[in-house]
PDB file of N, CA and C in Angstrom:
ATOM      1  N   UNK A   1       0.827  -1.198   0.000  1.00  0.00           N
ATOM      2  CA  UNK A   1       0.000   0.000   0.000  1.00  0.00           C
ATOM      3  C   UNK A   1       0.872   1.263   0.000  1.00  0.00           C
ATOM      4  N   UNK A   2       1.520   1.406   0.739  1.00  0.00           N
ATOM      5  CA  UNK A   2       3.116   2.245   1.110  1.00  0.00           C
ATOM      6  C   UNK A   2       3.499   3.039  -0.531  1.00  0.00           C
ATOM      7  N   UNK A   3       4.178   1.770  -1.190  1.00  0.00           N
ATOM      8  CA  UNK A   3       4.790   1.436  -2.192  1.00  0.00           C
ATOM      9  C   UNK A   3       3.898   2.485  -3.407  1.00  0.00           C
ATOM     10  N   UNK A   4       2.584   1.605  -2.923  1.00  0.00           N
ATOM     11  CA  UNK A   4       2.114   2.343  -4.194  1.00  0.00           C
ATOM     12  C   UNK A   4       1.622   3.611  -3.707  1.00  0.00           C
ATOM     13  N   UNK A   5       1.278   4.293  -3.010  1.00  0.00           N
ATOM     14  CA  UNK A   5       1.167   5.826  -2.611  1.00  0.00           C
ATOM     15  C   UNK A   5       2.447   6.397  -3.063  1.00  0.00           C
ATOM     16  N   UNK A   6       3.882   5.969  -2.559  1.00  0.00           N
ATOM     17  CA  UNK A   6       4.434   6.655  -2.717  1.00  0.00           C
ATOM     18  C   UNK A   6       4.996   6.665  -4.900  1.00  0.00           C
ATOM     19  N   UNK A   7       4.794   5.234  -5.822  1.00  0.00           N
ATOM     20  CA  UNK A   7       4.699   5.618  -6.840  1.00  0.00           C
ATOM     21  C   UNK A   7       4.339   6.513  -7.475  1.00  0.00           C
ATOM     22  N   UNK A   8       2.941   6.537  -6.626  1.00  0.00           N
ATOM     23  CA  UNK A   8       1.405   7.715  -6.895  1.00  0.00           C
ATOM     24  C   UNK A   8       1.656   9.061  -6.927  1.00  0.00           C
ATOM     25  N   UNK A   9       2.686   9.059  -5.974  1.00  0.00           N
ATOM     26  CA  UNK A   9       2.960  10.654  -5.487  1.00  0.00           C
ATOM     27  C   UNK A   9       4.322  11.064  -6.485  1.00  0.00           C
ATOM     28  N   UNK A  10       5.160   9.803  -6.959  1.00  0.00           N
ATOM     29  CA  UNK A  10       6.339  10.402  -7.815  1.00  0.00           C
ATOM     30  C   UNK A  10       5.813   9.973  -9.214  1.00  0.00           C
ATOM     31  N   UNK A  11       4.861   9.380  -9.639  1.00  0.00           N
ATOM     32  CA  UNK A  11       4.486   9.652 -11.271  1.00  0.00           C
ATOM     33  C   UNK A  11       3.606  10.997 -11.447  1.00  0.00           C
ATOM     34  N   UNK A  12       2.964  11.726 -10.027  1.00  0.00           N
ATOM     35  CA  UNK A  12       2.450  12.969 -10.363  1.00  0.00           C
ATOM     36  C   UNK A  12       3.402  13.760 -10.041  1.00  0.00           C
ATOM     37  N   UNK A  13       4.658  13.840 -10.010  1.00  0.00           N
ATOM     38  CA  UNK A  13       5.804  14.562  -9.822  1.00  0.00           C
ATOM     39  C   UNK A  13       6.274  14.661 -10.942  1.00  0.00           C
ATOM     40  N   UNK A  14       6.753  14.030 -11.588  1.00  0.00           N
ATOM     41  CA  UNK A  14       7.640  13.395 -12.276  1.00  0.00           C
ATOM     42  C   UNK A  14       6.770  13.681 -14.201  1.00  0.00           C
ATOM     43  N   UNK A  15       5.165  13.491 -13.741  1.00  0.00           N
ATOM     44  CA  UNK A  15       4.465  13.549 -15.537  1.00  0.00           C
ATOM     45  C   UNK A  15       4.655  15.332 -15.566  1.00  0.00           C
ATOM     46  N   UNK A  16       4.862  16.150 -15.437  1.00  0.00           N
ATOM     47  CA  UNK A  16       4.716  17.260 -16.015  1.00  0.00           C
ATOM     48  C   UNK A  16       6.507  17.826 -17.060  1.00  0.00           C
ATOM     49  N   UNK A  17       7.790  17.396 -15.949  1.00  0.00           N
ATOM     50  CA  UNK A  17       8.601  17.557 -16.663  1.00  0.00           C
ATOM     51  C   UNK A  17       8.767  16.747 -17.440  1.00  0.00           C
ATOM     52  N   UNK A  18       8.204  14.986 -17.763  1.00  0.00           N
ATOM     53  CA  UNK A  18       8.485  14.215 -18.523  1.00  0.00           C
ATOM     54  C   UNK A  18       7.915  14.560 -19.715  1.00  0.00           C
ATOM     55  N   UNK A  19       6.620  15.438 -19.405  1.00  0.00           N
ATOM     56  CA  UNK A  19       5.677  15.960 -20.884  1.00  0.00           C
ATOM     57  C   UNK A  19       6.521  16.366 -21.315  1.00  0.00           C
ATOM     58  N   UNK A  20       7.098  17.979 -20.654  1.00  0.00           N
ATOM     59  CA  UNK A  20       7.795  18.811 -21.303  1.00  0.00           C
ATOM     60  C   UNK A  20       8.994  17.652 -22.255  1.00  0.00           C
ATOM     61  N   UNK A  21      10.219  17.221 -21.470  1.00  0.00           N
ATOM     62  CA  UNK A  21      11.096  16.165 -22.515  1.00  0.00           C
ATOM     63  C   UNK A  21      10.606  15.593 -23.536  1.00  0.00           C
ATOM     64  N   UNK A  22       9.297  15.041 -23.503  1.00  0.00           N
ATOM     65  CA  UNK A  22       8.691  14.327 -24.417  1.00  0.00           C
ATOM     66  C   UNK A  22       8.472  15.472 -25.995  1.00  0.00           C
ATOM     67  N   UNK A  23       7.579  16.589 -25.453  1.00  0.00           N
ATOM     68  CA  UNK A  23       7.345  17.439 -26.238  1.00  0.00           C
ATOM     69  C   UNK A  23       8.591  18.087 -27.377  1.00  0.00           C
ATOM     70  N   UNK A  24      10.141  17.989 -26.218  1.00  0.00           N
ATOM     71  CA  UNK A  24      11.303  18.477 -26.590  1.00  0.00           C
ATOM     72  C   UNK A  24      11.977  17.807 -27.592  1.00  0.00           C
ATOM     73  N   UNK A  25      11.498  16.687 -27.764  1.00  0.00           N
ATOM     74  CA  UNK A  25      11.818  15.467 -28.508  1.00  0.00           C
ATOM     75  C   UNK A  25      13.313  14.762 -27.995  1.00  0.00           C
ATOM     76  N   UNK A  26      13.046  14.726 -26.478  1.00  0.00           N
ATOM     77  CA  UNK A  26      14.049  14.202 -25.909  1.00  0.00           C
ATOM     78  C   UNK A  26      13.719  12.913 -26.214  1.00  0.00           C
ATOM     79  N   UNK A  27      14.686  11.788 -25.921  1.00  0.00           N
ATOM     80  CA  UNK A  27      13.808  10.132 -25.761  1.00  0.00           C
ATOM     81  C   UNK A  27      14.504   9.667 -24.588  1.00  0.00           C
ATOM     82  N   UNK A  28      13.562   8.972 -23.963  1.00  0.00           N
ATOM     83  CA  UNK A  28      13.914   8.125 -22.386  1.00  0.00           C
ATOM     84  C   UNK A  28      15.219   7.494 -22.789  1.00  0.00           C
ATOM     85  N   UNK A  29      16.010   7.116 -23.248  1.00  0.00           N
ATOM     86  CA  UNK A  29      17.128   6.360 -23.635  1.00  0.00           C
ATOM     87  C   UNK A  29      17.991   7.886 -23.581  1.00  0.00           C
ATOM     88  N   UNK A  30      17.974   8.951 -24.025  1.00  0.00           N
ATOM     89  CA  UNK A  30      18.850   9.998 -23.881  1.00  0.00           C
ATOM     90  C   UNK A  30      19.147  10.661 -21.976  1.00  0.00           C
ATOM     91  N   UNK A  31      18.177  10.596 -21.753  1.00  0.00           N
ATOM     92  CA  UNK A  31      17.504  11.172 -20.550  1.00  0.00           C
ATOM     93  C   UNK A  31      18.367   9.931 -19.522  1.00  0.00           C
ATOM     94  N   UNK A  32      18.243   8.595 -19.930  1.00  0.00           N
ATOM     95  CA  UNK A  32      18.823   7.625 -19.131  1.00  0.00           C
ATOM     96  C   UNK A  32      20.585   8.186 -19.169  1.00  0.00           C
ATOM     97  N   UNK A  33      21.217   8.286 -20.201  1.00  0.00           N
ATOM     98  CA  UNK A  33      22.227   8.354 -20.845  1.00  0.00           C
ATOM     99  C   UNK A  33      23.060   9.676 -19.879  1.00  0.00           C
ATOM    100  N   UNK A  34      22.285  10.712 -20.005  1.00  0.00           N
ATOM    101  CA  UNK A  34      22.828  11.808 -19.267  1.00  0.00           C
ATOM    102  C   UNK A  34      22.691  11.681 -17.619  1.00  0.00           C
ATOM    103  N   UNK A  35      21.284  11.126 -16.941  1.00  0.00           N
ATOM    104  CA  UNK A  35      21.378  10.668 -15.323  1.00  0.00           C
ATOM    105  C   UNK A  35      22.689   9.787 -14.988  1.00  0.00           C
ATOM    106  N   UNK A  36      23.565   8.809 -16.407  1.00  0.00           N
ATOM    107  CA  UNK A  36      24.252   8.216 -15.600  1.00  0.00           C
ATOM    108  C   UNK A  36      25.459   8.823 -15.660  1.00  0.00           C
ATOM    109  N   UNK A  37      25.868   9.863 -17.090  1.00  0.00           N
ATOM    110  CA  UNK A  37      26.964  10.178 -17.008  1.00  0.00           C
ATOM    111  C   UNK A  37      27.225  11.404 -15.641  1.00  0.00           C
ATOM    112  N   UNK A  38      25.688  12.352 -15.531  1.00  0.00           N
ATOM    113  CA  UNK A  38      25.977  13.323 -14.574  1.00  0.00           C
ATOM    114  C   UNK A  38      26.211  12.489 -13.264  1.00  0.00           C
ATOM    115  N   UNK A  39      25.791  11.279 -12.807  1.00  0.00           N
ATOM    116  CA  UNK A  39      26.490  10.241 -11.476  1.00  0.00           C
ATOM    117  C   UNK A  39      27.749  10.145 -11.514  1.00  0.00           C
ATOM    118  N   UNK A  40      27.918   9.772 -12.647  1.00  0.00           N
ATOM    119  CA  UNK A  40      29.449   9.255 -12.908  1.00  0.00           C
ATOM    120  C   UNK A  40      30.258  10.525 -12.356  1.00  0.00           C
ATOM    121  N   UNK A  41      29.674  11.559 -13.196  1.00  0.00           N
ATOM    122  CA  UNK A  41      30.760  12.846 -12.840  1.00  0.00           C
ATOM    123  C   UNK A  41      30.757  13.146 -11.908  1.00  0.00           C
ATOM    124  N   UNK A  42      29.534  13.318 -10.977  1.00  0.00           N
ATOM    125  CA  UNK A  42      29.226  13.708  -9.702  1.00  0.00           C
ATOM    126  C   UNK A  42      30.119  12.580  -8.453  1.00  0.00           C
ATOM    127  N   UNK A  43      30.500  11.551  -8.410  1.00  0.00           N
ATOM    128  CA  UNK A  43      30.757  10.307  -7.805  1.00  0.00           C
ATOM    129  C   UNK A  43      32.604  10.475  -7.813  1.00  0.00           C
ATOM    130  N   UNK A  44      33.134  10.725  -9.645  1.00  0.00           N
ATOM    131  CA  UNK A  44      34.404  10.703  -9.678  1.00  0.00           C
ATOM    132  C   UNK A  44      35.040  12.057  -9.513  1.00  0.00           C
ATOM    133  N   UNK A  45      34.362  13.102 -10.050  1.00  0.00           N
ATOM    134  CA  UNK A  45      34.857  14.428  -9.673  1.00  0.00           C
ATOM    135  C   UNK A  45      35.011  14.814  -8.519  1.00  0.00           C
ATOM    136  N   UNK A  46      33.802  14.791  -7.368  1.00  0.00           N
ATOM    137  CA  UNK A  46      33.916  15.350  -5.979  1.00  0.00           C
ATOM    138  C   UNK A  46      34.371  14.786  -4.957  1.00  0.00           C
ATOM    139  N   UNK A  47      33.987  13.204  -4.910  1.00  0.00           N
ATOM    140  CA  UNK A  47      34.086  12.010  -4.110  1.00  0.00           C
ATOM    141  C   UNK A  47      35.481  12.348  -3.821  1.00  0.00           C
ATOM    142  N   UNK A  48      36.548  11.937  -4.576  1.00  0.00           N
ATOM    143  CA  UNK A  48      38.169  11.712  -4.886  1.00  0.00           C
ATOM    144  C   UNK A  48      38.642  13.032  -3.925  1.00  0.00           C
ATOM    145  N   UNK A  49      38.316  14.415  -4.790  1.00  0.00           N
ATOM    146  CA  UNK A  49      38.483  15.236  -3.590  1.00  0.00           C
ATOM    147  C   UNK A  49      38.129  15.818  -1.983  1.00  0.00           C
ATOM    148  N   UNK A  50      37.418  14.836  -1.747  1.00  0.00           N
ATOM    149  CA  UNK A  50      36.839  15.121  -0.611  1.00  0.00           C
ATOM    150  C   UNK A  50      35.562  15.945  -0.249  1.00  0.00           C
ATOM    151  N   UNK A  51      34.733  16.344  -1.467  1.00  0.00           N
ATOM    152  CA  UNK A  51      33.876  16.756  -1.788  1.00  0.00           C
ATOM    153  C   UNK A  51      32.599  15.858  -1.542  1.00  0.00           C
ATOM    154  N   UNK A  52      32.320  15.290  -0.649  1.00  0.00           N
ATOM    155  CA  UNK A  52      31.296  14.511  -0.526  1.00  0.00           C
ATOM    156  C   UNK A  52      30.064  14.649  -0.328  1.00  0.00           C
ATOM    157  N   UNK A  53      29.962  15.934   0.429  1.00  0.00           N
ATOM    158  CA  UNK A  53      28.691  16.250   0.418  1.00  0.00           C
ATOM    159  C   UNK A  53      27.951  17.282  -1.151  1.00  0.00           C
ATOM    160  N   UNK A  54      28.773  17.777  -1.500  1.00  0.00           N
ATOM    161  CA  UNK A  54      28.354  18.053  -2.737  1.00  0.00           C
ATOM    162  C   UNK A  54      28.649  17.101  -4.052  1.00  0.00           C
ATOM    163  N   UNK A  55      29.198  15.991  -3.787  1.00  0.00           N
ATOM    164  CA  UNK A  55      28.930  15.031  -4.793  1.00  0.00           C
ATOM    165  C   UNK A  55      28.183  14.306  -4.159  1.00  0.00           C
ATOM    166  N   UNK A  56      27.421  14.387  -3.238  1.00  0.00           N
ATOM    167  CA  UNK A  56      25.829  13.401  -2.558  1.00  0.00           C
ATOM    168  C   UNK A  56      25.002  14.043  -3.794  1.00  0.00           C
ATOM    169  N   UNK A  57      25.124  15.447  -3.144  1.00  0.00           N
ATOM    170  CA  UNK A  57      23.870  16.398  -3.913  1.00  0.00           C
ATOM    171  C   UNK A  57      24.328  16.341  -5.325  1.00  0.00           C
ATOM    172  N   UNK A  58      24.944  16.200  -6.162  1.00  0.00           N
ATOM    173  CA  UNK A  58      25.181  16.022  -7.715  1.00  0.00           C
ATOM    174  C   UNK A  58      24.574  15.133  -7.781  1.00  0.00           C
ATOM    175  N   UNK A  59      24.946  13.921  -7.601  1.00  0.00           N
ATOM    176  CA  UNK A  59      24.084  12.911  -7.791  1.00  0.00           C
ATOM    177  C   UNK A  59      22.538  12.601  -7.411  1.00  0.00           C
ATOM    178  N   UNK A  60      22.306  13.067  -6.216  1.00  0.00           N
ATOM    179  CA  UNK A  60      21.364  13.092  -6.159  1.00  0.00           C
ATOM    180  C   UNK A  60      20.131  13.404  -6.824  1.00  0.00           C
ATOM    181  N   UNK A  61      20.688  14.759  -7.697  1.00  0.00           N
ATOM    182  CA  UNK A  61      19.915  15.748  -8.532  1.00  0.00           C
ATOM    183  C   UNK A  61      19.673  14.627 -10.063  1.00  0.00           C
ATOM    184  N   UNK A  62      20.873  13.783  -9.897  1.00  0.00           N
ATOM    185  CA  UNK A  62      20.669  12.999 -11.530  1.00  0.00           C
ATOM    186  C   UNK A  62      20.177  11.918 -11.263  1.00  0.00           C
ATOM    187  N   UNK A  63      20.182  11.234 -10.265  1.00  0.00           N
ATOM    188  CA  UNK A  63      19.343  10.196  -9.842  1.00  0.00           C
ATOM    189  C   UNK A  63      17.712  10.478 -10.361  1.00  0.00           C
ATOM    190  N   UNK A  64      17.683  11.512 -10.276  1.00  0.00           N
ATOM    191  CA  UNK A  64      15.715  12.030 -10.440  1.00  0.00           C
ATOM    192  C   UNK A  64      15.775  11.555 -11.984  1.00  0.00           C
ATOM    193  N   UNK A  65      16.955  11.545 -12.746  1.00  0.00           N
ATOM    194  CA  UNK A  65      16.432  11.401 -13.951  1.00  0.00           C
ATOM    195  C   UNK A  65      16.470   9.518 -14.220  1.00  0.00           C
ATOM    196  N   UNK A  66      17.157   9.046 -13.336  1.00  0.00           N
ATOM    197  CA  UNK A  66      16.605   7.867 -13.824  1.00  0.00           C
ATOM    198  C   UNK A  66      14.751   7.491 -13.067  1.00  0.00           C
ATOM    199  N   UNK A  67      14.180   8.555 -12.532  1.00  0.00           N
ATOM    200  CA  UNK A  67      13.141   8.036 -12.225  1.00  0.00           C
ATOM    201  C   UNK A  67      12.252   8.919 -13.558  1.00  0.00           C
ATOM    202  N   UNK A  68      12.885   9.827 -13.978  1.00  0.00           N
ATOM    203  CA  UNK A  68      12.220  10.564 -14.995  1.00  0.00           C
ATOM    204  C   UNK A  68      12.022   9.829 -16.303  1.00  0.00           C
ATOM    205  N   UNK A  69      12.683   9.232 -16.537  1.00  0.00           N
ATOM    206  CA  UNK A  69      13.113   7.942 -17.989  1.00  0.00           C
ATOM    207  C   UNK A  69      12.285   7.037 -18.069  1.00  0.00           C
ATOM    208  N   UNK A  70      11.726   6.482 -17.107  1.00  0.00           N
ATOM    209  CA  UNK A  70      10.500   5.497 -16.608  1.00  0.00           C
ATOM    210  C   UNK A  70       9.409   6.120 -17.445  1.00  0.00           C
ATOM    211  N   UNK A  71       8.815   7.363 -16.715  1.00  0.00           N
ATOM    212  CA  UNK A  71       7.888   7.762 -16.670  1.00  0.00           C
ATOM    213  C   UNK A  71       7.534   8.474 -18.389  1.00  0.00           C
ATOM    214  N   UNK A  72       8.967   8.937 -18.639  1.00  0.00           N
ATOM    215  CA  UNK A  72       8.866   9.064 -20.138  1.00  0.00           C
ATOM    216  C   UNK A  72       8.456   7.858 -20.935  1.00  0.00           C
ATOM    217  N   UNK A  73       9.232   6.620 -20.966  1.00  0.00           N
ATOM    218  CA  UNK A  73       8.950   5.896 -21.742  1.00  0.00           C
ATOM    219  C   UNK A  73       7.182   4.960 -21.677  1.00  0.00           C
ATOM    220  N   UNK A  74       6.915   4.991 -20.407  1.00  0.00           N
ATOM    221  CA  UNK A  74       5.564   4.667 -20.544  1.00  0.00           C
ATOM    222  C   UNK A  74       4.361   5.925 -21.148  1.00  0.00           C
ATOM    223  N   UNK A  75       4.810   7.286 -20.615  1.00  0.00           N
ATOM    224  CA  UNK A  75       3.854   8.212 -21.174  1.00  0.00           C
ATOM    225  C   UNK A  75       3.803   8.019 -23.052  1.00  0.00           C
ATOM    226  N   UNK A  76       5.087   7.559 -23.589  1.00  0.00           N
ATOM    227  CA  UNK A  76       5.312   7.735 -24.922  1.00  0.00           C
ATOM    228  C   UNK A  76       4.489   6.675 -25.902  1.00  0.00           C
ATOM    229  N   UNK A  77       4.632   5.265 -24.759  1.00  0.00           N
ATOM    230  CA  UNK A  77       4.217   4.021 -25.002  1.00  0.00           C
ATOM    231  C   UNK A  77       5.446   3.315 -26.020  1.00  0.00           C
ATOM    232  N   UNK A  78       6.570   3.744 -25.188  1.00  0.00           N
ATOM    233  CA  UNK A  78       8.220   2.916 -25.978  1.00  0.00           C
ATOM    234  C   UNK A  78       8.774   2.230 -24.902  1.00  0.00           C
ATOM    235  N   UNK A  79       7.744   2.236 -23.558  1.00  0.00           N
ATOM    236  CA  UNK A  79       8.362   1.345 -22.888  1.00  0.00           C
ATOM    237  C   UNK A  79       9.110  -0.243 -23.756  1.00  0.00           C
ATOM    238  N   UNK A  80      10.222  -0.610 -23.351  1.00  0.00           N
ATOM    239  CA  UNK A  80      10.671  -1.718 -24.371  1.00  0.00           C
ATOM    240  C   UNK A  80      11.684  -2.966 -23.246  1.00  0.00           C
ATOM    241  N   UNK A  81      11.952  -3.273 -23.673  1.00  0.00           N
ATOM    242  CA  UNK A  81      13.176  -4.684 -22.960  1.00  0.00           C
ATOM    243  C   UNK A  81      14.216  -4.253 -23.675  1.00  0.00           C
ATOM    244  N   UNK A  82      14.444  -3.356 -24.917  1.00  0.00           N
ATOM    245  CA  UNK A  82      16.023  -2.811 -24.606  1.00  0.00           C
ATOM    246  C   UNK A  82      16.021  -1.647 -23.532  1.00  0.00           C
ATOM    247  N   UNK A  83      14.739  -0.592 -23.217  1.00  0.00           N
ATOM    248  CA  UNK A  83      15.097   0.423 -22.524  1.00  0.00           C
ATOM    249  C   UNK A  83      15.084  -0.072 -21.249  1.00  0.00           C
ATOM    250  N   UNK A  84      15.175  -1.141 -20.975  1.00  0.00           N
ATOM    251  CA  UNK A  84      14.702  -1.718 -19.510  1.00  0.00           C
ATOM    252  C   UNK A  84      16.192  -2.048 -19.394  1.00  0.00           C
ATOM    253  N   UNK A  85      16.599  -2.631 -20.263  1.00  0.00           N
ATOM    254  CA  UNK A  85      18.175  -3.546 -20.389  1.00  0.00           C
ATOM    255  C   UNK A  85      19.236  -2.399 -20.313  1.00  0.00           C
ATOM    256  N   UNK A  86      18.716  -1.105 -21.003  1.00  0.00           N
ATOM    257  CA  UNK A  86      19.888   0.144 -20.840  1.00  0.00           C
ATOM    258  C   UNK A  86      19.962   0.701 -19.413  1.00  0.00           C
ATOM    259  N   UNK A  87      18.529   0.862 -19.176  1.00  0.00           N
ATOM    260  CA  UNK A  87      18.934   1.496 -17.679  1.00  0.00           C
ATOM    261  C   UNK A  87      19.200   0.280 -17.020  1.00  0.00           C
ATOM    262  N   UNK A  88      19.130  -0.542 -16.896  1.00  0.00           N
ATOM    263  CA  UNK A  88      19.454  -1.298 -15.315  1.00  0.00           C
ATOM    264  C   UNK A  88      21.277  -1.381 -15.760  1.00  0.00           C
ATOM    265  N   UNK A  89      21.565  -1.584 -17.158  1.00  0.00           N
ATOM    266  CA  UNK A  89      22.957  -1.956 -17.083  1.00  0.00           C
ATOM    267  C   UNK A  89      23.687  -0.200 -16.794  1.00  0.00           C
ATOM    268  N   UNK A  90      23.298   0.890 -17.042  1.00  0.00           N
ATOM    269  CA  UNK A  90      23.819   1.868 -16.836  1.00  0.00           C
ATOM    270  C   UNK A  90      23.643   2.425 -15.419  1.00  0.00           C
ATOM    271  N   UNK A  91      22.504   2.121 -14.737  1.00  0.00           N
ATOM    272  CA  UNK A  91      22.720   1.914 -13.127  1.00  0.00           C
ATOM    273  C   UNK A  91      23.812   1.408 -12.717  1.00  0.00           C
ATOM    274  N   UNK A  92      24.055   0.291 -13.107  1.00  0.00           N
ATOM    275  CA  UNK A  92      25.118  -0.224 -12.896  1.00  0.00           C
ATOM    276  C   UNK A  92      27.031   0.087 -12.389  1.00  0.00           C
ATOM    277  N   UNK A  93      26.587   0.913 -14.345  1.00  0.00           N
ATOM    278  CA  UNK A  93      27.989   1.423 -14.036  1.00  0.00           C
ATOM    279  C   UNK A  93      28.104   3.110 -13.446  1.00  0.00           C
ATOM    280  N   UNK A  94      26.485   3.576 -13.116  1.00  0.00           N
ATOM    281  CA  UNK A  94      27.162   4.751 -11.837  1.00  0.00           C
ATOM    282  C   UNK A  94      27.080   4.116 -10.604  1.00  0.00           C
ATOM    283  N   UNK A  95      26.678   2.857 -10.317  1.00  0.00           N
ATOM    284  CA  UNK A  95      27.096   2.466  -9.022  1.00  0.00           C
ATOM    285  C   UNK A  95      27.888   2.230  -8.598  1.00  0.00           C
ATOM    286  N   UNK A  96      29.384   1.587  -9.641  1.00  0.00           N
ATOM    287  CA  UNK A  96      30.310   1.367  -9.877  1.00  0.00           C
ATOM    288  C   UNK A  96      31.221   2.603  -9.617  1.00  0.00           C
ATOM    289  N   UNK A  97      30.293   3.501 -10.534  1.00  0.00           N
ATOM    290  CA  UNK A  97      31.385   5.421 -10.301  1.00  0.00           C
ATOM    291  C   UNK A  97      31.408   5.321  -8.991  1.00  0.00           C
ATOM    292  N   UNK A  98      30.371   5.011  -8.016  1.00  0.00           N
ATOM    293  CA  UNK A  98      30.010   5.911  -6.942  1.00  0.00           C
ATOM    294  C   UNK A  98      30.924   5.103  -5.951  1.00  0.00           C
ATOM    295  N   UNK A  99      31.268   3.828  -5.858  1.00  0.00           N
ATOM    296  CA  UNK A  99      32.078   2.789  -5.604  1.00  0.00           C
ATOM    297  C   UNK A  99      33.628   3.382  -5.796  1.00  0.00           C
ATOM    298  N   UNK A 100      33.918   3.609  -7.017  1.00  0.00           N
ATOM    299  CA  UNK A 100      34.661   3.939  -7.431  1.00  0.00           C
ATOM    300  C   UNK A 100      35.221   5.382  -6.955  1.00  0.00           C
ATOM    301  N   UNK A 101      34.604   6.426  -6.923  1.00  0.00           N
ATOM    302  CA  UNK A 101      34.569   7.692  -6.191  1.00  0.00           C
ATOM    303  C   UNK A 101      35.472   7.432  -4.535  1.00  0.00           C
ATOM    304  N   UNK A 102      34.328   6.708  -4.061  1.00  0.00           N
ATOM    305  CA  UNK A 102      34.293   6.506  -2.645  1.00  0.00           C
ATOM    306  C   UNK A 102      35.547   5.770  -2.380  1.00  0.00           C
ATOM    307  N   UNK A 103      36.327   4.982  -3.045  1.00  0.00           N
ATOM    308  CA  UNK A 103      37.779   4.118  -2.887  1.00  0.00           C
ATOM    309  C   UNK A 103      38.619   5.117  -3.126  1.00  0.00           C
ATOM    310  N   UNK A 104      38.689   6.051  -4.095  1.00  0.00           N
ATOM    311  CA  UNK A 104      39.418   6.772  -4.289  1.00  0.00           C
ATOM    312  C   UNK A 104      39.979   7.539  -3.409  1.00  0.00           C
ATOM    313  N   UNK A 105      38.415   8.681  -2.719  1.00  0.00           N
ATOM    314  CA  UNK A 105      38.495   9.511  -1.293  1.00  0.00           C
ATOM    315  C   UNK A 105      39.527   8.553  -0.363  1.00  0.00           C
ATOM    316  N   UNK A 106      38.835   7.222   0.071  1.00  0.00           N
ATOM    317  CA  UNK A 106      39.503   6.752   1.449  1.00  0.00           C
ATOM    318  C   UNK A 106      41.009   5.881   0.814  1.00  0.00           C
ATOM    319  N   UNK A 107      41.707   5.918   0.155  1.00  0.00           N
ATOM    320  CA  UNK A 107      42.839   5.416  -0.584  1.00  0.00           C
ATOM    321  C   UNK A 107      43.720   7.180  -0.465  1.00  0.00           C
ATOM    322  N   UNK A 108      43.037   7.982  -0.708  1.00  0.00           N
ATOM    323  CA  UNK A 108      43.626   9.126  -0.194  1.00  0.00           C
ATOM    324  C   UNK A 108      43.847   9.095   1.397  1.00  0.00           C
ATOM    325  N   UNK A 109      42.809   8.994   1.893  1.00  0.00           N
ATOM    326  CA  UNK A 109      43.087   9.181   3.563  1.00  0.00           C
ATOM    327  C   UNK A 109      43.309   8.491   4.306  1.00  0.00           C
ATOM    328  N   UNK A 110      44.448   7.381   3.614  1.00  0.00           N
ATOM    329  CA  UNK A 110      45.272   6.547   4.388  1.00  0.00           C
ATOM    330  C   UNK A 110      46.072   7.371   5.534  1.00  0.00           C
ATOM    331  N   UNK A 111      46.655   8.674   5.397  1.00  0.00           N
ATOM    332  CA  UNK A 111      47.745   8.807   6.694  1.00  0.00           C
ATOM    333  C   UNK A 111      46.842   9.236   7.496  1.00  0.00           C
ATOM    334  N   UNK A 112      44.992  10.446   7.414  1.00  0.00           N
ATOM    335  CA  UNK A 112      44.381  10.679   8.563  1.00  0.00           C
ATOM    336  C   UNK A 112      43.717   9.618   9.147  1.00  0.00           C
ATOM    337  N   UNK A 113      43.054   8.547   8.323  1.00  0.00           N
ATOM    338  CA  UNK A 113      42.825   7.575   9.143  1.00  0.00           C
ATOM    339  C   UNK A 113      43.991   6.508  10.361  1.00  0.00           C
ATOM    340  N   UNK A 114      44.743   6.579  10.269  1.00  0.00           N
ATOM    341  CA  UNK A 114      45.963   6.039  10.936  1.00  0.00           C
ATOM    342  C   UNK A 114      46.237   6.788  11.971  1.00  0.00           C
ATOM    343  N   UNK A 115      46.054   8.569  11.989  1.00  0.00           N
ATOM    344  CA  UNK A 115      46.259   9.207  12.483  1.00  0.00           C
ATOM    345  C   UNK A 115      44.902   9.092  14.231  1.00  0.00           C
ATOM    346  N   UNK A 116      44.176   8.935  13.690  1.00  0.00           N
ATOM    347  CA  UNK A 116      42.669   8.425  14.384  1.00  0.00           C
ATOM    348  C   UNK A 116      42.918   7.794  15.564  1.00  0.00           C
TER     349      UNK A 116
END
């Protein structure tokens, strides 16, 4: 019940800017494409420097677009099993950034952690 209130509450979030993309002649596969590279950047750019709380919030902000990509491709009716197969494998590899980010930071702060 939870679950679906809270769907309820982010597909009426989520359908007004997806119109607009739609209208823009964006396509859910582009929209996927840019949520993962802005993770990626957000994860390897700030993370590494110690920037963590503003690479939370980078990402955070691009995360919305993989919930935005959903909602495009069903409003369009292109929902498909390749766009299903792109985003889950491109989740993937910003989870990997964000993984990746985060080793970086603490591989740096080998001498303050020691210091501890």
């Amino acid at each position: 019940m939870m679950l679906r209130n809270l769907r309820a509450f982010f597909t009426k979030l989520f359908t007004p800017p997806a119109r607009l993309l739609l209208r823009l002649g964006i396509s859910p596969d582009v929209v996927t494409l840019i949520g993962t590279l802005g993770v990626m950047f957000g994860a390897l750019y700030f993370f590494p420097r110690g920037e963590l709380f503003i690479g939370v919030m980078v990402i955070t902000a691009f995360v919305f677009a993989d919930l935005l990509d959903g909602t495009m491709a069903r409003m369009a009716g292109r929902s498909s099993k390749w766009g299903s197969f792109l985003d889950s494998t491109l989740d993937r590899l910003a989870d990997a950034a964000v993984f990746a980010g985060l080793v970086l930071y603490f591989t740096g702060q080998e001498d303050r952690l020691l210091d501890a």
